[in-house]
PDB file of N, CA and C in Angstrom:
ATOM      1  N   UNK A   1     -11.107   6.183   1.490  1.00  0.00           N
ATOM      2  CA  UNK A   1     -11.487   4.791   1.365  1.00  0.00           C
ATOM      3  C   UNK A   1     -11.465   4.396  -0.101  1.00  0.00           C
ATOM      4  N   UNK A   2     -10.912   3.564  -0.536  1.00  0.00           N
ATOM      5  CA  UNK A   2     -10.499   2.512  -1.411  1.00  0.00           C
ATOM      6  C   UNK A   2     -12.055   2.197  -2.289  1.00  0.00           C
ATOM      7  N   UNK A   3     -12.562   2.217  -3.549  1.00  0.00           N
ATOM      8  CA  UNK A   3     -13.559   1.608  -3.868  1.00  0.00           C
ATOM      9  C   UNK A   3     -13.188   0.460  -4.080  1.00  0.00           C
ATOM     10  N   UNK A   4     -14.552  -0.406  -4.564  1.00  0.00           N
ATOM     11  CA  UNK A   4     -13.975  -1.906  -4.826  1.00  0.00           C
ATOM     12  C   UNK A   4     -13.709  -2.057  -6.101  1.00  0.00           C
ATOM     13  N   UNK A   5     -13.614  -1.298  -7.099  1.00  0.00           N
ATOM     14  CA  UNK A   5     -13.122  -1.317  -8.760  1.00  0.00           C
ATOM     15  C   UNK A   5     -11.768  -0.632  -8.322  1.00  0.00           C
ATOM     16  N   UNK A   6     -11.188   0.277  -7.586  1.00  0.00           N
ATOM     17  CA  UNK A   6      -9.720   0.778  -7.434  1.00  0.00           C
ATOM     18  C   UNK A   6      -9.145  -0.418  -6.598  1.00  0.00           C
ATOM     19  N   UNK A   7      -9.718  -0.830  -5.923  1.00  0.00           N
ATOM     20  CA  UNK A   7      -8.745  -1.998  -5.192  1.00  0.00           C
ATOM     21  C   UNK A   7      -8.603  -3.420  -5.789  1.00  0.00           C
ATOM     22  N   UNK A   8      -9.809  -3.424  -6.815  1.00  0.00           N
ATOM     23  CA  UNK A   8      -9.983  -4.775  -7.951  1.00  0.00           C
ATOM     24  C   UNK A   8      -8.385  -4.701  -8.839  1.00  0.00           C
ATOM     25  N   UNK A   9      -8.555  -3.126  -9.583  1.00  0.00           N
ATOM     26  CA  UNK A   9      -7.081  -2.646 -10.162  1.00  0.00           C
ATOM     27  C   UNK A   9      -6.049  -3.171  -9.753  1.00  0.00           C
ATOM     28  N   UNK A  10      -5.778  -2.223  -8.506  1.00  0.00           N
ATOM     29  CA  UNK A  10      -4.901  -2.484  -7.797  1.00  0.00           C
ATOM     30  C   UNK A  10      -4.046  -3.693  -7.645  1.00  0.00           C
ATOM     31  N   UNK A  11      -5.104  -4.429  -7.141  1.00  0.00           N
ATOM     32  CA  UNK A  11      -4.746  -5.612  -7.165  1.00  0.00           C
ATOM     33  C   UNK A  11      -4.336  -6.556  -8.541  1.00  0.00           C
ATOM     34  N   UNK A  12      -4.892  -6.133  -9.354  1.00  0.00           N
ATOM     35  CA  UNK A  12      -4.715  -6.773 -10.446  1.00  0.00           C
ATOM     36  C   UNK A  12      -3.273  -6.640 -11.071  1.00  0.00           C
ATOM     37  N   UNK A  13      -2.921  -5.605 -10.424  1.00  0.00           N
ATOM     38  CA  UNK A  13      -1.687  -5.041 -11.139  1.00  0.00           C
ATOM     39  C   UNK A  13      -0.464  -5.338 -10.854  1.00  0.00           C
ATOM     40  N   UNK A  14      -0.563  -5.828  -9.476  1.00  0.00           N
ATOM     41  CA  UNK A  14       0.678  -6.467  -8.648  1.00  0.00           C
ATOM     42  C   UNK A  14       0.719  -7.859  -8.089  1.00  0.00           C
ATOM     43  N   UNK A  15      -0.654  -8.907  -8.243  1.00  0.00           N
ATOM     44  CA  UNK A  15      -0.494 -10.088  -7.821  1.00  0.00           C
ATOM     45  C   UNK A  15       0.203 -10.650  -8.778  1.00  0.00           C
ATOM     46  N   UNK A  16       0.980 -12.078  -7.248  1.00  0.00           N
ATOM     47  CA  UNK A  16       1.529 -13.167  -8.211  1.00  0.00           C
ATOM     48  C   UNK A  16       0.979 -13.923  -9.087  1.00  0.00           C
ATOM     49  N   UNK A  17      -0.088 -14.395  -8.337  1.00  0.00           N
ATOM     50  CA  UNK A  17      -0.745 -15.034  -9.287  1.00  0.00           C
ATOM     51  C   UNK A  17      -2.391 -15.016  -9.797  1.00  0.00           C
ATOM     52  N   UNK A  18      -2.873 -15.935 -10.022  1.00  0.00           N
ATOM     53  CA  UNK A  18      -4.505 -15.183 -10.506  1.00  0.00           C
ATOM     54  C   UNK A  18      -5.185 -15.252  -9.302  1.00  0.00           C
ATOM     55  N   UNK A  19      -5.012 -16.186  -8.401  1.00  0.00           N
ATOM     56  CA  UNK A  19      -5.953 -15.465  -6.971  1.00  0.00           C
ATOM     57  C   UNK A  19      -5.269 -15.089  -6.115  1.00  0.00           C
ATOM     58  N   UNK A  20      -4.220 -14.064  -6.223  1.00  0.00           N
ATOM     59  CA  UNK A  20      -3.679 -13.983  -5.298  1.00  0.00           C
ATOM     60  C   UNK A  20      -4.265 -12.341  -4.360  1.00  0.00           C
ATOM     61  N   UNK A  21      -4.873 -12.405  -3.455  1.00  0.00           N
ATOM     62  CA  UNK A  21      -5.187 -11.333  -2.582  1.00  0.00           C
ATOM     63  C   UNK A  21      -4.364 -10.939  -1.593  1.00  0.00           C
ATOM     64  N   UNK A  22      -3.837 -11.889  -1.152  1.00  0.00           N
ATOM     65  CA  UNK A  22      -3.167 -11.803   0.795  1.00  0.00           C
ATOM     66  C   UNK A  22      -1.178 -11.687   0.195  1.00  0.00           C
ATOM     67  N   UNK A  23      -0.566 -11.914  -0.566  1.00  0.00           N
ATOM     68  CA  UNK A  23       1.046 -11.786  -1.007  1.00  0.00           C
ATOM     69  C   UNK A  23       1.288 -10.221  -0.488  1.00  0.00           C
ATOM     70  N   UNK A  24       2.477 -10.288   0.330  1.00  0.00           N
ATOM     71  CA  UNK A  24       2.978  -9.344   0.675  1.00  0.00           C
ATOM     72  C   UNK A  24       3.187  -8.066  -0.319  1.00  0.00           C
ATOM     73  N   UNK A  25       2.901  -8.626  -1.802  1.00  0.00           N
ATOM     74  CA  UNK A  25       3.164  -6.950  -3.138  1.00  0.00           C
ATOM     75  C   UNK A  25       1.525  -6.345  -3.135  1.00  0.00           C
ATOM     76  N   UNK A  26       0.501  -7.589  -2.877  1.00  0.00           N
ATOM     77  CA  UNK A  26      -0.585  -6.919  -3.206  1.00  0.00           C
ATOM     78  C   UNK A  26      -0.813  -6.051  -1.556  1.00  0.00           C
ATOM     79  N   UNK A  27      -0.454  -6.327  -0.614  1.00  0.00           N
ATOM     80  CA  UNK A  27      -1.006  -5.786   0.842  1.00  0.00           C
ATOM     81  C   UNK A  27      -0.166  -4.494   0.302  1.00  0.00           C
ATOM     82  N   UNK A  28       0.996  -4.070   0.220  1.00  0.00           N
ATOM     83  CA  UNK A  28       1.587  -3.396  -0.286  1.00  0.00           C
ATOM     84  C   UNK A  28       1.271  -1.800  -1.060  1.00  0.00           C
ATOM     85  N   UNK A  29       0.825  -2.814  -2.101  1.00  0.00           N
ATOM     86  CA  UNK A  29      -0.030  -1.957  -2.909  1.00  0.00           C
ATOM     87  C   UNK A  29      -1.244  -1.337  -2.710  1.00  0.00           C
ATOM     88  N   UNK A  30      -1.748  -2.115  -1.918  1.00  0.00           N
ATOM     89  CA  UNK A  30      -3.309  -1.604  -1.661  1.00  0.00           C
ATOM     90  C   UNK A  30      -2.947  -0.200  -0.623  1.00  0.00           C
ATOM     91  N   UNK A  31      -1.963  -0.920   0.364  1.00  0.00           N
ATOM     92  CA  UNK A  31      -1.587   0.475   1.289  1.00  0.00           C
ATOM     93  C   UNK A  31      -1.202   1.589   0.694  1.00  0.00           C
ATOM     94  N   UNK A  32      -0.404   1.535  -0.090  1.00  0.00           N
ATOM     95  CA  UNK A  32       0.022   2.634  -1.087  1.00  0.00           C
ATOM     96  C   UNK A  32      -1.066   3.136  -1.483  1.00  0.00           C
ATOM     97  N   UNK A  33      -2.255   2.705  -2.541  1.00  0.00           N
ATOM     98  CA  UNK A  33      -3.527   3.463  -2.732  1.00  0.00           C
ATOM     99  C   UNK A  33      -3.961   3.940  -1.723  1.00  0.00           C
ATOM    100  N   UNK A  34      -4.182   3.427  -0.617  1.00  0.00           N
ATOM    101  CA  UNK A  34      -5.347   4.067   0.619  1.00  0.00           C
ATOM    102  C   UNK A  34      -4.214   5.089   1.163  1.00  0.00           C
ATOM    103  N   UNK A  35      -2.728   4.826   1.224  1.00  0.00           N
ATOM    104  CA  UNK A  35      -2.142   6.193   1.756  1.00  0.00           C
ATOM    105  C   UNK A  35      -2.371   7.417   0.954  1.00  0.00           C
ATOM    106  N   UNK A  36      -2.253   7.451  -0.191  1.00  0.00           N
ATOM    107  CA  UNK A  36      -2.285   8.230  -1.322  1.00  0.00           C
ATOM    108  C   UNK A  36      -3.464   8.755  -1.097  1.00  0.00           C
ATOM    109  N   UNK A  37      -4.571   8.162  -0.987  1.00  0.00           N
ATOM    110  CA  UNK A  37      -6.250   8.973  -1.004  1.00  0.00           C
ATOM    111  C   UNK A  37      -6.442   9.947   0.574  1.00  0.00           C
ATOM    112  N   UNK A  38      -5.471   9.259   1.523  1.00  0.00           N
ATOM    113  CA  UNK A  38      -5.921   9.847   2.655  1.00  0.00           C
ATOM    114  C   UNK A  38      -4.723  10.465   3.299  1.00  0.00           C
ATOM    115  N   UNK A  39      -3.804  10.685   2.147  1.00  0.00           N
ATOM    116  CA  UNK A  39      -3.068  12.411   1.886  1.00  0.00           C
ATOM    117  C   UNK A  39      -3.485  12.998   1.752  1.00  0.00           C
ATOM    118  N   UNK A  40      -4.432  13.105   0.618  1.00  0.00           N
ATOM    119  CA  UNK A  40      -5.047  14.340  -0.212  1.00  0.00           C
ATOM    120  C   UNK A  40      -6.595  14.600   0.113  1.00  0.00           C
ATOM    121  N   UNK A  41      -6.396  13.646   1.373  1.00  0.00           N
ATOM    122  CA  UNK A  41      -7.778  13.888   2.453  1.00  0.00           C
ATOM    123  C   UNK A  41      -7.572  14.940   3.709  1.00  0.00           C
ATOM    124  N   UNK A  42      -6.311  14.817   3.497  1.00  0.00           N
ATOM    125  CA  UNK A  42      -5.477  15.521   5.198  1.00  0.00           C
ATOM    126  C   UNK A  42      -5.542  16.594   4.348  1.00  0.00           C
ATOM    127  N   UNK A  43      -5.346  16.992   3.835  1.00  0.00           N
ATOM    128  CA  UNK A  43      -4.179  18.280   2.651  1.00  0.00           C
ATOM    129  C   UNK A  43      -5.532  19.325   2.554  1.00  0.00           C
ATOM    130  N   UNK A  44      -6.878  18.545   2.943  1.00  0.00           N
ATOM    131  CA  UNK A  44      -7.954  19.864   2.209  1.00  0.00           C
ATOM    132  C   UNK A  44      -8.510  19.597   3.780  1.00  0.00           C
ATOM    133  N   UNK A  45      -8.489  18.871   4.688  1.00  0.00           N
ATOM    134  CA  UNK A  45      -9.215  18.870   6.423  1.00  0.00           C
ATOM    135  C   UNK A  45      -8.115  18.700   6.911  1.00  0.00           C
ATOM    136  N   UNK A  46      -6.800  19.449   7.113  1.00  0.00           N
ATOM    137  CA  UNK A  46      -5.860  19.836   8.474  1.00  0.00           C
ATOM    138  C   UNK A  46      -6.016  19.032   9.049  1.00  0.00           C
ATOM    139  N   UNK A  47      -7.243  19.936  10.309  1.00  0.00           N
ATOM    140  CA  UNK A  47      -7.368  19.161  11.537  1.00  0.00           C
ATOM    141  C   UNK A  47      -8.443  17.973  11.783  1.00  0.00           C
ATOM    142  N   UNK A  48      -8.335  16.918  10.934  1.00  0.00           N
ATOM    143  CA  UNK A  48      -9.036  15.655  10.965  1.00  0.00           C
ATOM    144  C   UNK A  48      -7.520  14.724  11.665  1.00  0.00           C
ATOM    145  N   UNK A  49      -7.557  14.376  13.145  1.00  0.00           N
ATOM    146  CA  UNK A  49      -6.365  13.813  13.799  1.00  0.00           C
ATOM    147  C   UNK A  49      -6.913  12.237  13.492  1.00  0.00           C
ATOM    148  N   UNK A  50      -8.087  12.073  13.453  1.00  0.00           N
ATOM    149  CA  UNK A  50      -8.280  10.676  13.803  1.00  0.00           C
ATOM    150  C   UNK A  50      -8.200  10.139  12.279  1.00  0.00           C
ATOM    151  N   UNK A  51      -8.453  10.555  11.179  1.00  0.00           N
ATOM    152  CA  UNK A  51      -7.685  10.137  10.136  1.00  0.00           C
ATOM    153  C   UNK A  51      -6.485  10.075   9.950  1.00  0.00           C
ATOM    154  N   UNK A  52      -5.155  11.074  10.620  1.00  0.00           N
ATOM    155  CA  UNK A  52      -4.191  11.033  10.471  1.00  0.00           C
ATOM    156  C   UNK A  52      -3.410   9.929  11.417  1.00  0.00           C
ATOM    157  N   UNK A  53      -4.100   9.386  12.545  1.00  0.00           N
ATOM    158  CA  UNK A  53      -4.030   8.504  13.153  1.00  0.00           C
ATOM    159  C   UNK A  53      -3.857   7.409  12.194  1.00  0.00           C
ATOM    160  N   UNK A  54      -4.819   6.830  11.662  1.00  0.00           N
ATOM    161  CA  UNK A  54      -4.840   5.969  10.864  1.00  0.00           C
ATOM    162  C   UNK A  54      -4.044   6.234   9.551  1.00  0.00           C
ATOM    163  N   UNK A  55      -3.893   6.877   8.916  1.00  0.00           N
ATOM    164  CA  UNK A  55      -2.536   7.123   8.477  1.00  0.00           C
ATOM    165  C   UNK A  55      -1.099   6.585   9.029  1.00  0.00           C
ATOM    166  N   UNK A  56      -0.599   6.676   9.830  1.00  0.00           N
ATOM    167  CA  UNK A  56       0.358   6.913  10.337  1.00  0.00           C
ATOM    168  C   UNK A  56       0.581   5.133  10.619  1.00  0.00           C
ATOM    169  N   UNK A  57      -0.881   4.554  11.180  1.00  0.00           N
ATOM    170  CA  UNK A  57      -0.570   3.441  11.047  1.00  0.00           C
ATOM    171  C   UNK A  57      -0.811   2.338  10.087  1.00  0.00           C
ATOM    172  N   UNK A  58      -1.117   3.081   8.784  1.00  0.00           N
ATOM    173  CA  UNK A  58      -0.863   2.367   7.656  1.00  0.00           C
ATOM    174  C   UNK A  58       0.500   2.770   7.101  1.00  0.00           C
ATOM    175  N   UNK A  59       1.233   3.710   7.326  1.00  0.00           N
ATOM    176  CA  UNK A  59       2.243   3.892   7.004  1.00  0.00           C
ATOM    177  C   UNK A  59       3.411   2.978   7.875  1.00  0.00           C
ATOM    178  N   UNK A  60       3.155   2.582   8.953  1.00  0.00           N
ATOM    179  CA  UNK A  60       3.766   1.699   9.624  1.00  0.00           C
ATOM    180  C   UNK A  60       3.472   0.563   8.927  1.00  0.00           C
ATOM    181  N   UNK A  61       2.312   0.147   8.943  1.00  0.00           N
ATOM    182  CA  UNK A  61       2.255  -1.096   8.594  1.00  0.00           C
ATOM    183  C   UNK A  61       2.939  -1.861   6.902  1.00  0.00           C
ATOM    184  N   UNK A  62       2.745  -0.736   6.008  1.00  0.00           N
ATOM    185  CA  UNK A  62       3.250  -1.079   4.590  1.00  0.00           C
ATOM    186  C   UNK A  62       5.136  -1.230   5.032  1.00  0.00           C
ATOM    187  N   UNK A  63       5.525  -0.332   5.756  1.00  0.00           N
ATOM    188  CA  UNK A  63       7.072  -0.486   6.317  1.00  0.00           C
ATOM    189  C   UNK A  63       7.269  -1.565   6.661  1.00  0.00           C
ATOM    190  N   UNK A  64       6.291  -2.356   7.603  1.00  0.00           N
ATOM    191  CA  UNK A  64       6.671  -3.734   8.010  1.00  0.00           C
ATOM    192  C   UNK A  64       6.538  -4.837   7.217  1.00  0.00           C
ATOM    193  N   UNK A  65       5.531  -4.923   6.025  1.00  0.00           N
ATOM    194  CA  UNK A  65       5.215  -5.397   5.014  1.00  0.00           C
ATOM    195  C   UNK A  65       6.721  -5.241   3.845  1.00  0.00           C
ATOM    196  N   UNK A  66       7.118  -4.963   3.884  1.00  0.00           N
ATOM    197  CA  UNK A  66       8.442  -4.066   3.281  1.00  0.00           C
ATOM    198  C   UNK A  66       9.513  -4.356   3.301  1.00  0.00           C
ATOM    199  N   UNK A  67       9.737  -4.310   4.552  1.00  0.00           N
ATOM    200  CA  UNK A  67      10.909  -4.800   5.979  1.00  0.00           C
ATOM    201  C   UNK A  67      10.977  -6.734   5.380  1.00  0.00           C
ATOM    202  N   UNK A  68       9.605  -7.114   5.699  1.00  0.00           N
ATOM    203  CA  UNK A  68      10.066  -8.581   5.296  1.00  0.00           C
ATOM    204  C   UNK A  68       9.849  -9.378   4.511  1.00  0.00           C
ATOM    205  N   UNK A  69       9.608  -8.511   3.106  1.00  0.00           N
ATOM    206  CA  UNK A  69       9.919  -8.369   1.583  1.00  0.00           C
ATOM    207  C   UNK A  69      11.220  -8.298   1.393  1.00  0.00           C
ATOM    208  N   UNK A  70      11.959  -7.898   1.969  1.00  0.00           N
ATOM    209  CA  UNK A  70      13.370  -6.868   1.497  1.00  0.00           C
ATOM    210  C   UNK A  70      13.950  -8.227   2.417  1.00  0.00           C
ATOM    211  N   UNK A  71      13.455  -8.479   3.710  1.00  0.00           N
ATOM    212  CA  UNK A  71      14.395  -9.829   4.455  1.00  0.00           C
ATOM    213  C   UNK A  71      14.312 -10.998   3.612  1.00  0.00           C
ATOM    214  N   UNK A  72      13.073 -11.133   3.256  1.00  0.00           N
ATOM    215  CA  UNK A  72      12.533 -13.003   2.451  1.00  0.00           C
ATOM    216  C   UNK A  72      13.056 -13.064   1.142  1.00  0.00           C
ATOM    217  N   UNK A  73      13.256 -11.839   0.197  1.00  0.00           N
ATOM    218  CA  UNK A  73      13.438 -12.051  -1.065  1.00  0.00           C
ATOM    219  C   UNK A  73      13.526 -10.527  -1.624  1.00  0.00           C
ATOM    220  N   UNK A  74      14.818 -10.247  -1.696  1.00  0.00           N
ATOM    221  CA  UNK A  74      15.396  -8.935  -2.328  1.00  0.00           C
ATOM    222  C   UNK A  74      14.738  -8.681  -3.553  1.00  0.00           C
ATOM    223  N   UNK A  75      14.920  -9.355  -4.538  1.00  0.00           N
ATOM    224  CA  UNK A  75      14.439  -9.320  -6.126  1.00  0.00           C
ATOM    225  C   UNK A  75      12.985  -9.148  -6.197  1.00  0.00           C
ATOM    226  N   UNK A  76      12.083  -9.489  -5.570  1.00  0.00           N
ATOM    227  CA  UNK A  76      10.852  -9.228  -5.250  1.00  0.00           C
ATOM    228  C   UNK A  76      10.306  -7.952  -4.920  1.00  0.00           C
ATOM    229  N   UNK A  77      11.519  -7.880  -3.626  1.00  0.00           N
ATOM    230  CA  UNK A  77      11.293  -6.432  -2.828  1.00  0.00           C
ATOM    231  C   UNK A  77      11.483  -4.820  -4.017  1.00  0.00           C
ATOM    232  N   UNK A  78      12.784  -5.269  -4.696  1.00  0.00           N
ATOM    233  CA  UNK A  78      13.144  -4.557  -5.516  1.00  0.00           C
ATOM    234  C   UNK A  78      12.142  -3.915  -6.981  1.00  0.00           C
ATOM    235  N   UNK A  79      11.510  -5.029  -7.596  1.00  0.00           N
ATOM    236  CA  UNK A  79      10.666  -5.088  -8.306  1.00  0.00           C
ATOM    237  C   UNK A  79       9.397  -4.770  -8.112  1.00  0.00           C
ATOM    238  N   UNK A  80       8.889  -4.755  -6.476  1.00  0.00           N
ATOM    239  CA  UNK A  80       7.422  -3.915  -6.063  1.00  0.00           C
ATOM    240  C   UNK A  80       7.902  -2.420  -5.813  1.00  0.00           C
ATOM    241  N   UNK A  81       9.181  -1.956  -5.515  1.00  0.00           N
ATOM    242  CA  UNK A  81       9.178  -0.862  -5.100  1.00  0.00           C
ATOM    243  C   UNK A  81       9.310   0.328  -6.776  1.00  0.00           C
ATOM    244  N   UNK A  82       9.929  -0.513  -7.898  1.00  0.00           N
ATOM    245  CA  UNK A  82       9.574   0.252  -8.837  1.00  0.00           C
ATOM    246  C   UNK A  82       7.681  -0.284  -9.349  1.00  0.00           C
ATOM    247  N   UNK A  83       7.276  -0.913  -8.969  1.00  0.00           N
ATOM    248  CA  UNK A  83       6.012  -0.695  -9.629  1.00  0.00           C
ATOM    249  C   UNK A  83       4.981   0.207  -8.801  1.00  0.00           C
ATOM    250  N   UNK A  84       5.023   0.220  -7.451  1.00  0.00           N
ATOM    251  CA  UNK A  84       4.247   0.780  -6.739  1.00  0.00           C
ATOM    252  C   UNK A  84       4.978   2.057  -6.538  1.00  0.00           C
ATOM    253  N   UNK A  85       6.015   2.545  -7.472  1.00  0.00           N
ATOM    254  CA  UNK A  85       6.988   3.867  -6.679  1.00  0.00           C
ATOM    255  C   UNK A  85       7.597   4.321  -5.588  1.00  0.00           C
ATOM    256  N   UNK A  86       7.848   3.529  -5.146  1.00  0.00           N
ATOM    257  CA  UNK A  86       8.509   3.809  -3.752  1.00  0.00           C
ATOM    258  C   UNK A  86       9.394   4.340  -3.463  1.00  0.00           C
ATOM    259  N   UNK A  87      10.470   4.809  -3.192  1.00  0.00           N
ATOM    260  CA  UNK A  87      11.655   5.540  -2.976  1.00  0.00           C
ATOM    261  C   UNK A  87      12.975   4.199  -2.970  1.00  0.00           C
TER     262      UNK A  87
END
């Protein structure tokens, strides 16, 4: 789980604009942090399924977030995937 000073960051780092919370780079990003923490949550508790559950569907969900980034506006899409690292 995400504190509210890592997701304040977070956010700070990828919105468009100064209030921006809900833009498809910041949902993005935030998923990226909470996937990242609850990797290295799986990696030391194996068999915790119902976290990996939820995993799996935040990993879906940043894909779909992604998907119509990459449909609405390439240059956008392109430019969150080097800031948040993406492949």
């Amino acid at each position: 789980m995400l504190t509210t000073k890592k997701k304040q960051s977070v956010i700070k780092k990828t919105q468009v604009h100064e209030k921006d919370t809900g833009s498809p780079e910041v949902q993005v990003a935030i998923l990226s942090a909470q996937i990242d923490e609850l990797a290295t949550h799986l990696k030391k508790h194996k068999k915790d399924n119902h976290s990996r559950r939820g995993l799996i569907k935040m990993v879906a969900d940043r894909r779909k977030h992604l998907k119509y980034l990459e449909r609405t506006d390439k240059a956008r899409h392109e430019a969150l995937a080097k800031k948040v690292k993406l492949g």
